[in-house]
C-alpha atoms as a PDB file:
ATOM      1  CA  UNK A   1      97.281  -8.638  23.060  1.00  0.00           C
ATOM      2  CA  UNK A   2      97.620  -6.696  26.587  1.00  0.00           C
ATOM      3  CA  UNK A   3      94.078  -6.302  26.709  1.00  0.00           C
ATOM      4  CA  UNK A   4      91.519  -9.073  26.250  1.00  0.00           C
ATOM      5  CA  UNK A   5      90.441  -8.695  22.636  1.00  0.00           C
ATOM      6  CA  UNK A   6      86.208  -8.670  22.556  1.00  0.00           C
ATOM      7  CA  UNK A   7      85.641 -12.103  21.193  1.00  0.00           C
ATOM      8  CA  UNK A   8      82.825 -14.643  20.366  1.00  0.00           C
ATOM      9  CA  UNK A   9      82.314 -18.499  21.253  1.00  0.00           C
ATOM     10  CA  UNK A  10      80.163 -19.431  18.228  1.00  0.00           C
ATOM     11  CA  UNK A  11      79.484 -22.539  19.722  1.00  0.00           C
ATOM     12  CA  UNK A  12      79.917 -23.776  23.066  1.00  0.00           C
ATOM     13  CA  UNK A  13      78.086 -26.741  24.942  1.00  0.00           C
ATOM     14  CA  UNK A  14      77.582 -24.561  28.285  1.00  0.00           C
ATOM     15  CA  UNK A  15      74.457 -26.757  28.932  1.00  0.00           C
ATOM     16  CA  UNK A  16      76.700 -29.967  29.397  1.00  0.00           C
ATOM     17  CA  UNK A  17      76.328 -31.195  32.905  1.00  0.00           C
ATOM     18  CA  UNK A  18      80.307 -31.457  32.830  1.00  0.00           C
ATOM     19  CA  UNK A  19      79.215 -27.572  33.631  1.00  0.00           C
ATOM     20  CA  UNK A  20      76.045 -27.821  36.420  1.00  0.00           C
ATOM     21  CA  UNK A  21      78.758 -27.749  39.313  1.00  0.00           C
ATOM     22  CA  UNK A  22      80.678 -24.429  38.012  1.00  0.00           C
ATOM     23  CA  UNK A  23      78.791 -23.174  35.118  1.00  0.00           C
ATOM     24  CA  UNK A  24      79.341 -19.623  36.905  1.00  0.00           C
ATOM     25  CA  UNK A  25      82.473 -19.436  37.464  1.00  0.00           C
ATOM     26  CA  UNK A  26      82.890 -21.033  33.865  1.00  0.00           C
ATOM     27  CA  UNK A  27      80.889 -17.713  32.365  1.00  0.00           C
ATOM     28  CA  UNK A  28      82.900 -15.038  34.449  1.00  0.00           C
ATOM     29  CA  UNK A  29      86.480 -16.938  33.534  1.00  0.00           C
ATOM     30  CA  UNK A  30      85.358 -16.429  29.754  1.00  0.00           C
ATOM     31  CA  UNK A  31      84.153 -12.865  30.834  1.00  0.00           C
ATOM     32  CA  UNK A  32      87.926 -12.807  32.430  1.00  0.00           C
ATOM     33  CA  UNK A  33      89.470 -13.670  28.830  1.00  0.00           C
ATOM     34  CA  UNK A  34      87.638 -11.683  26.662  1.00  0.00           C
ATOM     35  CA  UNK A  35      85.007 -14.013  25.471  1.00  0.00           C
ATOM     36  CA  UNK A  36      81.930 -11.065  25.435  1.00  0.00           C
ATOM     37  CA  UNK A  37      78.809 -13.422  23.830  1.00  0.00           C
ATOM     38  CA  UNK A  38      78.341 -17.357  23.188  1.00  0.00           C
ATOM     39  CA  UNK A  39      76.126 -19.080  21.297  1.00  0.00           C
ATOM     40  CA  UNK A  40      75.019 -22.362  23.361  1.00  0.00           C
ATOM     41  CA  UNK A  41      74.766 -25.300  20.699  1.00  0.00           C
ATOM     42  CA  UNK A  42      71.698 -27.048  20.731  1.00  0.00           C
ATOM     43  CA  UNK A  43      72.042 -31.083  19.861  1.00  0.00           C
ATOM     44  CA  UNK A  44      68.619 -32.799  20.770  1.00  0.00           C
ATOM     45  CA  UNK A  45      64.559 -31.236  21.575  1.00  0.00           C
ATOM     46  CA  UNK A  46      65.476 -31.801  25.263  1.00  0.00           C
ATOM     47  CA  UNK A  47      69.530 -29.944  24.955  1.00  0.00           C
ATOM     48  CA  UNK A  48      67.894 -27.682  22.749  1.00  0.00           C
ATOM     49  CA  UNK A  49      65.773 -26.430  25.023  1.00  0.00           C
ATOM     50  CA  UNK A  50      68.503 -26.524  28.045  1.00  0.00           C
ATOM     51  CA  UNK A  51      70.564 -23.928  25.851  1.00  0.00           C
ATOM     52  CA  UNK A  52      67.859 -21.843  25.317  1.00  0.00           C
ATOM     53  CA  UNK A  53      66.896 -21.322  28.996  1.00  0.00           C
ATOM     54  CA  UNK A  54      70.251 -20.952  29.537  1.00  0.00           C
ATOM     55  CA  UNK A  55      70.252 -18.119  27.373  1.00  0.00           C
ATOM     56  CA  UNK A  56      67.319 -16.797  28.546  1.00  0.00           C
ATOM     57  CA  UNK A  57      69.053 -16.082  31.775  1.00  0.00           C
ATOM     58  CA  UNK A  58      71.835 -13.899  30.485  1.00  0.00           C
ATOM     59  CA  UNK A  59      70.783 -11.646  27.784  1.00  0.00           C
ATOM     60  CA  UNK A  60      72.737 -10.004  25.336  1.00  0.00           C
ATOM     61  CA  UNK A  61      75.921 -12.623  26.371  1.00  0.00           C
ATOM     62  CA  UNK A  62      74.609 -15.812  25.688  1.00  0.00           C
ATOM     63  CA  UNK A  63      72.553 -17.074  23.051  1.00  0.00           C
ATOM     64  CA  UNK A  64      71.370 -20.921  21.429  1.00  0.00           C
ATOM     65  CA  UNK A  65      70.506 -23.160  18.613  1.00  0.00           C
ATOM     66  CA  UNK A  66      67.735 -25.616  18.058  1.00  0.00           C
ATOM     67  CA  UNK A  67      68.470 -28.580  16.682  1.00  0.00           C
ATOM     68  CA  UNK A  68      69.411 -32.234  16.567  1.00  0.00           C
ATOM     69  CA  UNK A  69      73.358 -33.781  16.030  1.00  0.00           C
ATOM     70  CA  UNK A  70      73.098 -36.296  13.291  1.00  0.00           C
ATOM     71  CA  UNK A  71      74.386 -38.561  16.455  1.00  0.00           C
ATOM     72  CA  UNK A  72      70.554 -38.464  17.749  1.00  0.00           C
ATOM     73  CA  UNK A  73      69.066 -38.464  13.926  1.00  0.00           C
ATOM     74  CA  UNK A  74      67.432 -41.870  15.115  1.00  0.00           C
ATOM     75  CA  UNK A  75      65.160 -40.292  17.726  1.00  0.00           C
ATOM     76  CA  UNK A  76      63.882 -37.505  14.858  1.00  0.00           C
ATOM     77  CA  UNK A  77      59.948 -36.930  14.243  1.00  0.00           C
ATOM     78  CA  UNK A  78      57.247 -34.757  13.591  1.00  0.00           C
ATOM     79  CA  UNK A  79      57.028 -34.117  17.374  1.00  0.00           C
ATOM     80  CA  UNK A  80      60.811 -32.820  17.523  1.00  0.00           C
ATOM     81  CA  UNK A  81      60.086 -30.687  14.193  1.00  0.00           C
ATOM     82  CA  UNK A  82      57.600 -28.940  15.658  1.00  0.00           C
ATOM     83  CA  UNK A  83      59.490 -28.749  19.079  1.00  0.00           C
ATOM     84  CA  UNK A  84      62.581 -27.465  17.117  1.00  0.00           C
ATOM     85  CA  UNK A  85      59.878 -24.871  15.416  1.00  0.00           C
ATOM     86  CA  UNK A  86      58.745 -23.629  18.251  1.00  0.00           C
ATOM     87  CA  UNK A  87      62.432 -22.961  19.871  1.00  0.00           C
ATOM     88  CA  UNK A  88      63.050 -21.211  16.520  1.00  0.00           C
ATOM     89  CA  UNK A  89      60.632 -18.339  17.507  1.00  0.00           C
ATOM     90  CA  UNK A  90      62.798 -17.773  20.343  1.00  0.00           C
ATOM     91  CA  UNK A  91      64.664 -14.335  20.180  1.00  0.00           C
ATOM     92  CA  UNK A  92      67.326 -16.103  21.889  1.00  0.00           C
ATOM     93  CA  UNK A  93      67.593 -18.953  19.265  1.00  0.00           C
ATOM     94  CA  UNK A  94      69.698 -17.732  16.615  1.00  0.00           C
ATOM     95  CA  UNK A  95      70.437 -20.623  14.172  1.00  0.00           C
ATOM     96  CA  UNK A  96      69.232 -24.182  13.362  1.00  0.00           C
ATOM     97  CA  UNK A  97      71.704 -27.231  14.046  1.00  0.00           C
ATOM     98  CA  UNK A  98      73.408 -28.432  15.016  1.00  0.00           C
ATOM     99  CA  UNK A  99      72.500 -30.492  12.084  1.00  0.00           C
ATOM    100  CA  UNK A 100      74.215 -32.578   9.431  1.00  0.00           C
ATOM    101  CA  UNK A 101      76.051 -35.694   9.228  1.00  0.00           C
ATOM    102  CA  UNK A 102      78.936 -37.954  10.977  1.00  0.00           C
ATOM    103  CA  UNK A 103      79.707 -41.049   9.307  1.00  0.00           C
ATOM    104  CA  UNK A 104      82.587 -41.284  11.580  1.00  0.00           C
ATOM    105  CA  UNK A 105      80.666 -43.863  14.324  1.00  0.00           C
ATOM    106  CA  UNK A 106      76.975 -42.950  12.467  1.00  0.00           C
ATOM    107  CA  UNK A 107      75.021 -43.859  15.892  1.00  0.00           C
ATOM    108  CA  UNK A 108      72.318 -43.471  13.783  1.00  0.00           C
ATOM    109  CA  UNK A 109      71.867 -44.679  10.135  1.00  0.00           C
ATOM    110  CA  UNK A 110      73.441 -42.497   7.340  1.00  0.00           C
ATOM    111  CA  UNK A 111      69.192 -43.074   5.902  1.00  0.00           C
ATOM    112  CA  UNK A 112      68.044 -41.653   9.452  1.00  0.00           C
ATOM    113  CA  UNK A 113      71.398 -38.684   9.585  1.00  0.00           C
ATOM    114  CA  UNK A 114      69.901 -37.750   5.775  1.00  0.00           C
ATOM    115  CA  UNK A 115      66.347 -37.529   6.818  1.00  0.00           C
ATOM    116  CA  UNK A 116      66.839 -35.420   9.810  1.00  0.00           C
ATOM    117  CA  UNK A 117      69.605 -32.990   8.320  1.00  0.00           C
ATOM    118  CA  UNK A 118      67.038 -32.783   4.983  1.00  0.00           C
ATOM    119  CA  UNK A 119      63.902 -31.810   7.470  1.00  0.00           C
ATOM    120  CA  UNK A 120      66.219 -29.199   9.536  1.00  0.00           C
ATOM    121  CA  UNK A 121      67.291 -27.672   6.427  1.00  0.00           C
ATOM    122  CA  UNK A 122      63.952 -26.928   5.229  1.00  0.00           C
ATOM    123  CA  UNK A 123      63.045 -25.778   8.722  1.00  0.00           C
ATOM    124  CA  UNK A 124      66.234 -23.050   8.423  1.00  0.00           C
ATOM    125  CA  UNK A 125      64.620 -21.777   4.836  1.00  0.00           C
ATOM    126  CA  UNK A 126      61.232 -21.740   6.091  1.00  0.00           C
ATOM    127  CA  UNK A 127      62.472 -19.275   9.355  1.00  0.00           C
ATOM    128  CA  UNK A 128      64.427 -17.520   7.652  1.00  0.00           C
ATOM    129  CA  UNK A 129      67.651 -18.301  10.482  1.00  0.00           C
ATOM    130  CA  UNK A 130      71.156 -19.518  10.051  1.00  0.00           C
ATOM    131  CA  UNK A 131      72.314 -23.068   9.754  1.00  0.00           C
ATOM    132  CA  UNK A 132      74.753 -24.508  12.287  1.00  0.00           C
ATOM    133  CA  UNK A 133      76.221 -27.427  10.022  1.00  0.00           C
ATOM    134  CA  UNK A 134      78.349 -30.689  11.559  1.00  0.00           C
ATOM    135  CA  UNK A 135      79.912 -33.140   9.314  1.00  0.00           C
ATOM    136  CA  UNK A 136      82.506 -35.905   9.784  1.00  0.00           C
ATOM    137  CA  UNK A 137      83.346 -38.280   7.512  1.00  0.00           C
ATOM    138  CA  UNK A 138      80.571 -37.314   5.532  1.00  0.00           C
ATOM    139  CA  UNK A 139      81.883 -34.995   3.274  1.00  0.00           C
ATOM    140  CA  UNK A 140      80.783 -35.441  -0.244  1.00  0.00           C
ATOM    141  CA  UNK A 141      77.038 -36.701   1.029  1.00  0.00           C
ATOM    142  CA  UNK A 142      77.460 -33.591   2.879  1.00  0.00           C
ATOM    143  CA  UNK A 143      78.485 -31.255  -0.014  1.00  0.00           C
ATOM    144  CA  UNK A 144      75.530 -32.599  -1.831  1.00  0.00           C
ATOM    145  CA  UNK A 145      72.910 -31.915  -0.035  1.00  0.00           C
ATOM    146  CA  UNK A 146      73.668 -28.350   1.242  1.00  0.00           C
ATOM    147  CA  UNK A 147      74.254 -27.599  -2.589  1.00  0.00           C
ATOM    148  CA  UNK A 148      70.745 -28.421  -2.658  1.00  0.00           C
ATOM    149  CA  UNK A 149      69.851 -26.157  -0.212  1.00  0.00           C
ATOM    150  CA  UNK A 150      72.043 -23.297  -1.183  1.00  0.00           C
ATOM    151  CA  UNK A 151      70.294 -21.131  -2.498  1.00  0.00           C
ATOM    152  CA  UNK A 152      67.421 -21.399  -0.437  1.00  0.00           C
ATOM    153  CA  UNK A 153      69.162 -20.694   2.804  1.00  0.00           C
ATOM    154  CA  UNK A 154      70.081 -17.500   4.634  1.00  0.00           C
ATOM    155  CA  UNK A 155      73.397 -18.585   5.672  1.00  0.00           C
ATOM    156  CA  UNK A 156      75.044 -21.496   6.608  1.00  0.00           C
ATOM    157  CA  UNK A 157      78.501 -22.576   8.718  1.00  0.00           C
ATOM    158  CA  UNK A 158      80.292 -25.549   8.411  1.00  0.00           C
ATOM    159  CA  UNK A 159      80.737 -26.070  12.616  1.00  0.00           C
ATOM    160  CA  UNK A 160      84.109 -27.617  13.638  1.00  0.00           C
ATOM    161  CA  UNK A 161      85.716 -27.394  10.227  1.00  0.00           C
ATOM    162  CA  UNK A 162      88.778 -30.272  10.640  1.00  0.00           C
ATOM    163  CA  UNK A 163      89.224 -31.006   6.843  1.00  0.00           C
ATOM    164  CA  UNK A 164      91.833 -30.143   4.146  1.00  0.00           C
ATOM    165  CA  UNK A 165      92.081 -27.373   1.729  1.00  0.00           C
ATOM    166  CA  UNK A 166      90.282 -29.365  -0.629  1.00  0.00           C
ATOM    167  CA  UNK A 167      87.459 -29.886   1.597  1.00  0.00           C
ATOM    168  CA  UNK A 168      87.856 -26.504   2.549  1.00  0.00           C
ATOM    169  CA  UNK A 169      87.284 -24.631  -0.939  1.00  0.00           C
ATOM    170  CA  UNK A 170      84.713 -27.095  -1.267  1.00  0.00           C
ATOM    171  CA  UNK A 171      82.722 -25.566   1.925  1.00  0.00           C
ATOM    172  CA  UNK A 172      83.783 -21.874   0.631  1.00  0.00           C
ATOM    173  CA  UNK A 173      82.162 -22.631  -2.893  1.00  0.00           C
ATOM    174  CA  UNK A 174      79.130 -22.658  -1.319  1.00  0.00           C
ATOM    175  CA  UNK A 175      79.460 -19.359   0.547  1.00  0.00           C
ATOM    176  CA  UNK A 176      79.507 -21.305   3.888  1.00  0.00           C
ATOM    177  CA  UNK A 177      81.382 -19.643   6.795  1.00  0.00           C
ATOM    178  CA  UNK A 178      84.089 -21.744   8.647  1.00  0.00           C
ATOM    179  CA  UNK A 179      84.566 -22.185  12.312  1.00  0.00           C
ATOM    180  CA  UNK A 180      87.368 -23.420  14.163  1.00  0.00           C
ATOM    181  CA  UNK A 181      88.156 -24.717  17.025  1.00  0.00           C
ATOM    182  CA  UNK A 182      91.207 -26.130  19.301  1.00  0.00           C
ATOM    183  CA  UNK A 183      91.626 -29.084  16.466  1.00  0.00           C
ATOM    184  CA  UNK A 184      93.565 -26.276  14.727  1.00  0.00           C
ATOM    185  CA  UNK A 185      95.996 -26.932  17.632  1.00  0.00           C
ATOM    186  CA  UNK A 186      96.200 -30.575  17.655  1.00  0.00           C
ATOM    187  CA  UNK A 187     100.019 -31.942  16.297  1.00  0.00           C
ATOM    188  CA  UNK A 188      98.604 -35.217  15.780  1.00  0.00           C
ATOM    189  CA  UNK A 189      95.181 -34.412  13.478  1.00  0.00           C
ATOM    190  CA  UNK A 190      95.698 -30.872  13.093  1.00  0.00           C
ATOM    191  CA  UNK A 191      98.000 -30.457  10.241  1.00  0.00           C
ATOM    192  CA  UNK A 192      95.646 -30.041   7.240  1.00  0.00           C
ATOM    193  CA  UNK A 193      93.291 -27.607   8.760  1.00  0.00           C
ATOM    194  CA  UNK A 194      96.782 -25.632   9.506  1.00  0.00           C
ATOM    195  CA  UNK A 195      97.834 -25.592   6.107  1.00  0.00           C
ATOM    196  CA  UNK A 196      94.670 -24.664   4.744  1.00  0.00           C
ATOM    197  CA  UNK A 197      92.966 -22.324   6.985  1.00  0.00           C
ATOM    198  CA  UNK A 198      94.738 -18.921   5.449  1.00  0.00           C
ATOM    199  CA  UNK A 199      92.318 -19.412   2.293  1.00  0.00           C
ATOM    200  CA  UNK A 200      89.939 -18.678   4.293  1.00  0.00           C
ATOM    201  CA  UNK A 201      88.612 -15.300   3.063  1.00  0.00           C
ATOM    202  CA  UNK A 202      88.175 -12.064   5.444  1.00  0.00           C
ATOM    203  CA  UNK A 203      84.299 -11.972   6.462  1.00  0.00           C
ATOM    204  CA  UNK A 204      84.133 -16.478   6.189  1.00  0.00           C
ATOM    205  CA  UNK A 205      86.139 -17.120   9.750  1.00  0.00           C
ATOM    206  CA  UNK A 206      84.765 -17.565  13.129  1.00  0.00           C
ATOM    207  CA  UNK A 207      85.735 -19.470  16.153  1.00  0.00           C
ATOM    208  CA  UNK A 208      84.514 -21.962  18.734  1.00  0.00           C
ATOM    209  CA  UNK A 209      85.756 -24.099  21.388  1.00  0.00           C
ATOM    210  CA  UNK A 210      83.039 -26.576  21.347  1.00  0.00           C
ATOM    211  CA  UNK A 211      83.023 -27.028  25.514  1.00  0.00           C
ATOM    212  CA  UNK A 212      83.238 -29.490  26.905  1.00  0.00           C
ATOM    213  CA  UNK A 213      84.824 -30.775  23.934  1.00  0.00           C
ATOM    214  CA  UNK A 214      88.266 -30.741  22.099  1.00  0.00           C
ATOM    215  CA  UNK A 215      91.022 -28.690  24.671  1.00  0.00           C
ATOM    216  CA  UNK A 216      93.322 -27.581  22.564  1.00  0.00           C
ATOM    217  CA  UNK A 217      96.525 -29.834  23.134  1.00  0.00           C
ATOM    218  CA  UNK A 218      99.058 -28.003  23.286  1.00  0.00           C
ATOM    219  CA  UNK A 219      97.831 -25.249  26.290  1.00  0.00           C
ATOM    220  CA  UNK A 220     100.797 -24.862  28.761  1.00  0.00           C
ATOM    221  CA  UNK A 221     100.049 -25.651  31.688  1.00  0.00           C
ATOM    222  CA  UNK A 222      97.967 -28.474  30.838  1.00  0.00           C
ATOM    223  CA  UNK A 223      94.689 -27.839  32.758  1.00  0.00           C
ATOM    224  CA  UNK A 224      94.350 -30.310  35.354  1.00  0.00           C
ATOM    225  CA  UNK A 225      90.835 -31.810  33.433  1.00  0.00           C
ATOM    226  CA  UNK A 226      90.462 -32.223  29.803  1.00  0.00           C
ATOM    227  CA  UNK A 227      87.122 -30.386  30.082  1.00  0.00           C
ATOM    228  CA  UNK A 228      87.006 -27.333  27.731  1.00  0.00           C
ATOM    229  CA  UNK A 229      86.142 -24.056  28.428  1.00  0.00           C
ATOM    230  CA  UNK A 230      85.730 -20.868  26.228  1.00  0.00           C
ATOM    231  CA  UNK A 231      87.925 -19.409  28.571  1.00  0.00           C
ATOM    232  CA  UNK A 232      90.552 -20.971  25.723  1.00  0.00           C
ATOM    233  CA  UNK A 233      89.264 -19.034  23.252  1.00  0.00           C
ATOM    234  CA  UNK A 234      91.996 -16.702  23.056  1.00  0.00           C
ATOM    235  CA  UNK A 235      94.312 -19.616  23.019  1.00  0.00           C
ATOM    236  CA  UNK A 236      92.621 -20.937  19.218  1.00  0.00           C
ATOM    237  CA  UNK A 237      92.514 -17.217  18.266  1.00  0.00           C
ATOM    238  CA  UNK A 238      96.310 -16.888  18.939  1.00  0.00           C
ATOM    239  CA  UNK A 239      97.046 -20.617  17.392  1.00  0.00           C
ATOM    240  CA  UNK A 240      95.577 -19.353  13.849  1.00  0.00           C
ATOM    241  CA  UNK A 241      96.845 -15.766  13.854  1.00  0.00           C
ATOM    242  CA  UNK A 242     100.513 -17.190  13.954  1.00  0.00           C
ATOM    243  CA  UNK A 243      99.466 -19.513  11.214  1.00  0.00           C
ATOM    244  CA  UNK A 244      98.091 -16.791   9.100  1.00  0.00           C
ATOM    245  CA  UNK A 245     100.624 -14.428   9.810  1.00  0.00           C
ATOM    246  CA  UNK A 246      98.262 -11.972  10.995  1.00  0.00           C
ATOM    247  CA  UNK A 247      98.162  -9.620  14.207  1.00  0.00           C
ATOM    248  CA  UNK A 248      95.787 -11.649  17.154  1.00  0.00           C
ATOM    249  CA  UNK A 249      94.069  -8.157  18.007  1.00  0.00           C
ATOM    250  CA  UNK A 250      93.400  -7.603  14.197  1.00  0.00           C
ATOM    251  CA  UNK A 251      92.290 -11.324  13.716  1.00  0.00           C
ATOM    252  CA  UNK A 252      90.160 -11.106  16.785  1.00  0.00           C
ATOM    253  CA  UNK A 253      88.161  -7.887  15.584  1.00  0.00           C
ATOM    254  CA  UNK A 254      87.662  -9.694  12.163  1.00  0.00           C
ATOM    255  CA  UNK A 255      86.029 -12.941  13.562  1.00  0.00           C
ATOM    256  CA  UNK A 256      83.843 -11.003  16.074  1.00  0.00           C
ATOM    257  CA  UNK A 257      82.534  -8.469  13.497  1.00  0.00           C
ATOM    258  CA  UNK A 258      81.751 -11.692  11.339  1.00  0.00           C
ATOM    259  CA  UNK A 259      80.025 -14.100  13.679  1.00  0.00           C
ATOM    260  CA  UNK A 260      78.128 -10.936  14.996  1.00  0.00           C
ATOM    261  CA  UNK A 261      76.743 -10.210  11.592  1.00  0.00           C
ATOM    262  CA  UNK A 262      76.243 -13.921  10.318  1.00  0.00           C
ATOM    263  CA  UNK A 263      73.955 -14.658  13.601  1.00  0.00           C
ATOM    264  CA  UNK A 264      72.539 -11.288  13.732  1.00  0.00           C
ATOM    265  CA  UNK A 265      73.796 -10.133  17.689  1.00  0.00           C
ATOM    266  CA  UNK A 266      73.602  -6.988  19.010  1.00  0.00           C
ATOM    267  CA  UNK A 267      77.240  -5.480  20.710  1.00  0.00           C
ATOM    268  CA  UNK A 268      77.638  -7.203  23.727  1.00  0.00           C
ATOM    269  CA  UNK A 269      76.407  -5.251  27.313  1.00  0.00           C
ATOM    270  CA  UNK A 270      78.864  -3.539  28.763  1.00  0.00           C
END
């Protein structure tokens, strides 16, 4: 692409504090590379909040979600349901989540992970928003219960997709969305997620770095710190248009058009 293609960072953690020494120069980098609007991922009441001030500050470019990562499912009440209920009424919050489960180190109980992800759920059908979903090494617990849910939710992404194109037509059977980020560029842990993410239909695909998380591992030059930015987005959009066999600029109008219309943003300012 000789021109930055207009793209979207469905879910970045910009309120990190990997980011309180640069977070400007972070935002006009992305600017630099294309990346037009965010969405800042909310993972606890307190981060929650963080992304949505954050938003607050640059309208129209960035916005949030409110919710809790099954990670903090321990520390989940009435007091953060009605915190997380609040943030929802928030024109900058534009989904619930991150929410789900992540059996993976489960620093809180699977019981506590189910009981938070159920309660956010029902929050997302009562308001009417978008889910932001996580899951690792949950997935049939984590099948069952959005299948439950369905049909009672507006619409719903599976964050951070890394599985296989089993897992992957399980997630599309559902009419979830599927976002991916740099893991699609990872030769160690990559591989299924490049094999399978071509059945992934037009209108279903979005991407995400997840900053500061998961640098794509193959960038040349290697960037001095493994913090990510979504000044790689471009890099991820590139990685799966050669997998596809699809033009980037193509590709990169697709995925913005979609995450626009599945969390309900305006065009970007100009």
């Amino acid at each position: 692409m000789s021109e930055p293609a207009e793209l979207i960072d469905i879910g970045a953690n910009l309120a990190h504090d990997s980011f309180d020494h640069d977070r400007a120069a972070v935002l006009e980098r992305a600017d630099d590379a294309g990346v037009v609007q965010m969405v800042i991922t909310g993972t606890s009441v307190d981060g929650s909040r963080a992304a949505a001030g954050l938003a607050s500050l640059h309208p129209g470019r960035l916005y949030a979600t409110a919710g809790m990562h099954p990670h903090h499912a321990g520390d989940f009440d009435d007091a953060a349901l009605t915190a997380f209920r609040a943030l929802c009424a928030d024109p900058t919050v534009v989904a619930v989540g991150e929410c789900g489960l992540d059996h993976f180190r489960n620093f809180s109980s699977p019981a506590d992970q189910e009981r938070a992800f159920l309660a956010q759920l029902e929050l997302a059908a009562e308001t009417g928003l978008p889910v932001f979903l996580h899951q690792r090494d949950a997935h049939d617990a984590f099948i069952r219960i959005v299948r439950e849910f369905r049909d009672r939710l507006t619409a719903a992404v599976a964050h951070c997709f890394t599985g296989n194109r089993d897992q992957l037509h399980d997630c599309l059977d559902l009419d979830l969305h599927i976002g991916v980020t740099g893991w699609i560029c990872d030769e160690r842990r990559g591989h299924g997620l490049q094999e399978a993410v071509n059945d992934v239909p037009p209108g279903r695909l979005m991407i995400e770095t997840d900053a500061p998380y998961l640098l794509p591992r193959d960038l040349d030059p290697r960037p001095k710190t493994r913090r990510n930015e979504p000044m790689h987005l471009p890099h991820i959009l590139q990685t799966i248009a050669r997998l596809c066999g699809r033009p980037a600029a193509e590709l990169a109008q697709e995925t913005t058009a979609t995450a626009r219309q599945f969390f309900r943003l305006p065009a970007a300012n100009p």
